[in-house]
C-alpha atoms as a PDB file:
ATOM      1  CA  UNK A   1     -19.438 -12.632 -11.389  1.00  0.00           C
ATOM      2  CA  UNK A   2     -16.731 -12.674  -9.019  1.00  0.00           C
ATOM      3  CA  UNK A   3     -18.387 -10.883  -6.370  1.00  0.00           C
ATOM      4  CA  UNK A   4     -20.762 -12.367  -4.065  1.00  0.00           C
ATOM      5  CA  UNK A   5     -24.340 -11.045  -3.910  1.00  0.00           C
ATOM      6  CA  UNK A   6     -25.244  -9.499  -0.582  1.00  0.00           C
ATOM      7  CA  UNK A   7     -26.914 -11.591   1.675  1.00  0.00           C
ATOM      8  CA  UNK A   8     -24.924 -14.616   0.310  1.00  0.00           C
ATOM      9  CA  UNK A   9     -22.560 -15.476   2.904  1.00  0.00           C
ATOM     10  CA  UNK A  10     -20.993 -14.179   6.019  1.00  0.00           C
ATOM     11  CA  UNK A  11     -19.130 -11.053   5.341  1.00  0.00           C
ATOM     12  CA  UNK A  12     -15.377 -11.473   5.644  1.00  0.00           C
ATOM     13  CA  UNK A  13     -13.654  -8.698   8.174  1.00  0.00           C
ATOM     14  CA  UNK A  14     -10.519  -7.093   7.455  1.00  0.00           C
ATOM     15  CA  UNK A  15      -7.990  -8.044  10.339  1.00  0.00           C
ATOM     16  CA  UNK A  16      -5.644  -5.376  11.699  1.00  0.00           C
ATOM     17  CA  UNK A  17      -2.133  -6.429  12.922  1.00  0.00           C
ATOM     18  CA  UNK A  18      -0.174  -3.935  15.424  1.00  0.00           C
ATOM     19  CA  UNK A  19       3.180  -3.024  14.140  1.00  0.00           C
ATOM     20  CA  UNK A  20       5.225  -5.288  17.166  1.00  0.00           C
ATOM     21  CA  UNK A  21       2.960  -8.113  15.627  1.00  0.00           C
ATOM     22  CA  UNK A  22       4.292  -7.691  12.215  1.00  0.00           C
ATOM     23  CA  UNK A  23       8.117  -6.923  12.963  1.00  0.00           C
ATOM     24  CA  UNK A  24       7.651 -10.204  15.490  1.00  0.00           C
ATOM     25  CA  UNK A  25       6.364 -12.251  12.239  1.00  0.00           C
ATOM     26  CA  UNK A  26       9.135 -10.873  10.391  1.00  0.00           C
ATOM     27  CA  UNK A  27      12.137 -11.461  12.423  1.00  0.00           C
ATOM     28  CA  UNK A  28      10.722 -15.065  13.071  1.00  0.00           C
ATOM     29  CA  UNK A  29      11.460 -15.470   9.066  1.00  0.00           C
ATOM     30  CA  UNK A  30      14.484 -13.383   9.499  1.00  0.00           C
ATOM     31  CA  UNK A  31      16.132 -13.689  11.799  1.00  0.00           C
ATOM     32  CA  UNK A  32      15.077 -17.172  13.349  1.00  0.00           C
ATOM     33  CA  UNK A  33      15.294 -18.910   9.609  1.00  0.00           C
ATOM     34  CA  UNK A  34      11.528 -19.780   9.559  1.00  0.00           C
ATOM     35  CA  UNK A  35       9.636 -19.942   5.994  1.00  0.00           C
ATOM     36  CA  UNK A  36       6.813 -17.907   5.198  1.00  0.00           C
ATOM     37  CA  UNK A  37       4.565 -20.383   5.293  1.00  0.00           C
ATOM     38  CA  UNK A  38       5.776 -21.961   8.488  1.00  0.00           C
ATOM     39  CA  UNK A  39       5.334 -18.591  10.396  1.00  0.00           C
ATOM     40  CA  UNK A  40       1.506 -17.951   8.530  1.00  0.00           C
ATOM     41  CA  UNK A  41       0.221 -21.233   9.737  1.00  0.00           C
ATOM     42  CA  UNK A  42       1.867 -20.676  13.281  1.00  0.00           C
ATOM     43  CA  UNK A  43       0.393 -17.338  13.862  1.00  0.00           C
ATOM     44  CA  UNK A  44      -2.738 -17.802  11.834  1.00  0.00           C
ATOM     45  CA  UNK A  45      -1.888 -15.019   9.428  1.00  0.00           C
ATOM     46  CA  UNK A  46      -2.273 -15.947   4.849  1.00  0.00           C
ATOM     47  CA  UNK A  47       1.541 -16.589   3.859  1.00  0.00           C
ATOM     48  CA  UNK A  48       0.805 -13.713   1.470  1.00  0.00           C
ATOM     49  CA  UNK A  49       0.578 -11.151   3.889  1.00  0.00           C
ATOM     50  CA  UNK A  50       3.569 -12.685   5.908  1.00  0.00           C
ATOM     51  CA  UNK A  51       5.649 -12.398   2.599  1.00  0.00           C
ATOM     52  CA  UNK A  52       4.913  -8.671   1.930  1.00  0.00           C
ATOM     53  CA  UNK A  53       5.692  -7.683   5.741  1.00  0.00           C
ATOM     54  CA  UNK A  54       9.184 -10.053   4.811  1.00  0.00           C
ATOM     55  CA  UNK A  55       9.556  -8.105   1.426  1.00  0.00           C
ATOM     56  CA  UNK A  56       8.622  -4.737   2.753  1.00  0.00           C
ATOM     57  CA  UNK A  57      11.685  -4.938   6.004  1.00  0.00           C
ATOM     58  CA  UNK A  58      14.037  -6.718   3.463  1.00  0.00           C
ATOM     59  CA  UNK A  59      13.591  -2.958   1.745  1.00  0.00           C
ATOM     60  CA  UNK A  60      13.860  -1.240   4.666  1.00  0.00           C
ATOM     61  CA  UNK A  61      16.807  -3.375   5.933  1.00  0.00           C
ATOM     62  CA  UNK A  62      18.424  -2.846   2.633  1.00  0.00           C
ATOM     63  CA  UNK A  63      17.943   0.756   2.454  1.00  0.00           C
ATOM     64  CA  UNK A  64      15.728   0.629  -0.464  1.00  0.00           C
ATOM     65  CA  UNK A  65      18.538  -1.754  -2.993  1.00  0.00           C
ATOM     66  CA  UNK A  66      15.537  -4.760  -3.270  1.00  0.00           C
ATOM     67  CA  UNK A  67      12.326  -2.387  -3.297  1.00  0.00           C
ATOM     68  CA  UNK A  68      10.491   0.857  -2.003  1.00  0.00           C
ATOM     69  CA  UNK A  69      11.178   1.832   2.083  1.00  0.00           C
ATOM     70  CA  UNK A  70       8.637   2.398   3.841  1.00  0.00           C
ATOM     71  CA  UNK A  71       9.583   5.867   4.010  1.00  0.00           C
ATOM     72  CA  UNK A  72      10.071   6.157   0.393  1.00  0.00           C
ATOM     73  CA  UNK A  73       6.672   4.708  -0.031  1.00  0.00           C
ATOM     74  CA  UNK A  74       5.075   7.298   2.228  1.00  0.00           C
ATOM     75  CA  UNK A  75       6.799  10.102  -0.196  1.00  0.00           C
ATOM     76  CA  UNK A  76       5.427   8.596  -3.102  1.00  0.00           C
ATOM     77  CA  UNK A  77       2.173   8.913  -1.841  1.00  0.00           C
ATOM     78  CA  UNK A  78       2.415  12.211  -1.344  1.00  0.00           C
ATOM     79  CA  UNK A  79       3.982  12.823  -4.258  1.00  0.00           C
ATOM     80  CA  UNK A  80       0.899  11.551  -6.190  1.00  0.00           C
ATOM     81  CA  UNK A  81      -1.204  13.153  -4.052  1.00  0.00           C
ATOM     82  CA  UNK A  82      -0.166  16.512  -4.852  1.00  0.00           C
ATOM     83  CA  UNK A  83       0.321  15.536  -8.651  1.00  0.00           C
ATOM     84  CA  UNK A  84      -3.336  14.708  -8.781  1.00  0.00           C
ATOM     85  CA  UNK A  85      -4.184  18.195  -7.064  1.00  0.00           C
ATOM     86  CA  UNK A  86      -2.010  20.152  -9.631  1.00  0.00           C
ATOM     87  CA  UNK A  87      -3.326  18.594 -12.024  1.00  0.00           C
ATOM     88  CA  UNK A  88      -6.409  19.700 -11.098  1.00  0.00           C
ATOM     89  CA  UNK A  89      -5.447  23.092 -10.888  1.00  0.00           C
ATOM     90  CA  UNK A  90      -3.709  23.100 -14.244  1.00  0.00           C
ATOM     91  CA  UNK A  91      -6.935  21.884 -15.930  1.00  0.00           C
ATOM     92  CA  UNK A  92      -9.389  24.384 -14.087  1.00  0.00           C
ATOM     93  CA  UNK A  93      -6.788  27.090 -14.945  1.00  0.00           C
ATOM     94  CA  UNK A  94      -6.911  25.988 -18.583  1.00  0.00           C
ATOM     95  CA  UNK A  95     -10.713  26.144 -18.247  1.00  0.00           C
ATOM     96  CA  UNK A  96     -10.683  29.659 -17.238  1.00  0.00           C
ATOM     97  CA  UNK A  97      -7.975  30.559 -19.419  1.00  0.00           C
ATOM     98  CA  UNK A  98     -10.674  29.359 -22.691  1.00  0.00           C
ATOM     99  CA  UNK A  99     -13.190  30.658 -21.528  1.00  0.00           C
ATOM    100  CA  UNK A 100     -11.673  34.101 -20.724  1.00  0.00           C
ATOM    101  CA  UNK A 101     -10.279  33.569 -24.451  1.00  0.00           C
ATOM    102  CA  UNK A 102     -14.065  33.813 -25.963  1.00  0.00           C
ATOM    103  CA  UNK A 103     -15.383  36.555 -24.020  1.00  0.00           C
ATOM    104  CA  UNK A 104     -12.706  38.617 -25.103  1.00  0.00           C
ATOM    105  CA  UNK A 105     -13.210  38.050 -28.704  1.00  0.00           C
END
């Protein structure tokens, strides 16, 4: 039940914010001493979102010592990625690897 039926309210869109937006809400926390919430209510943004731009360039600022770069994140993603795909592979090669198995027999 905690989705909304369709038809039940106005549908909420995702908002985009441009990179010079972000690093702008981030070096008003910073490097200017504003709080979070301070610098959500000022720019119309949740304080949520605010704080994970803040946490993610403490990272990068930090060079990874209090949490993933950004960089690092984007590896990781890969990394997944193709750790999915072999996965893939190893279990189709399995497949065919059984199979072959019976026929021979």
């Amino acid at each position: 039940m905690g989705r909304m039926a369709k038809g039940s309210g106005p549908q909420r869109v995702r908002r985009s914010f441009t990179d010079e937006f972000k690093a702008g809400a981030v070096r008003l926390v910073l490097d200017e001493g504003k709080t979070v919430s301070q610098v959500g209510r000022d720019l119309d943004v949740s304080q949520s979102v605010v704080g994970n731009w803040v946490k993610q360039a403490r990272a990068d600022r930090s060079d990874g010592k209090t949490g993933l770069t950004t960089e690092e994140r984007g590896e990781l993603v890969k990394l997944r990625r193709e750790v999915r795909e072999l996965r893939l592979q190893l279990d189709l090669l399995k497949n065919a690897a059984a199979f072959f198995a019976r026929e021979s027999e």
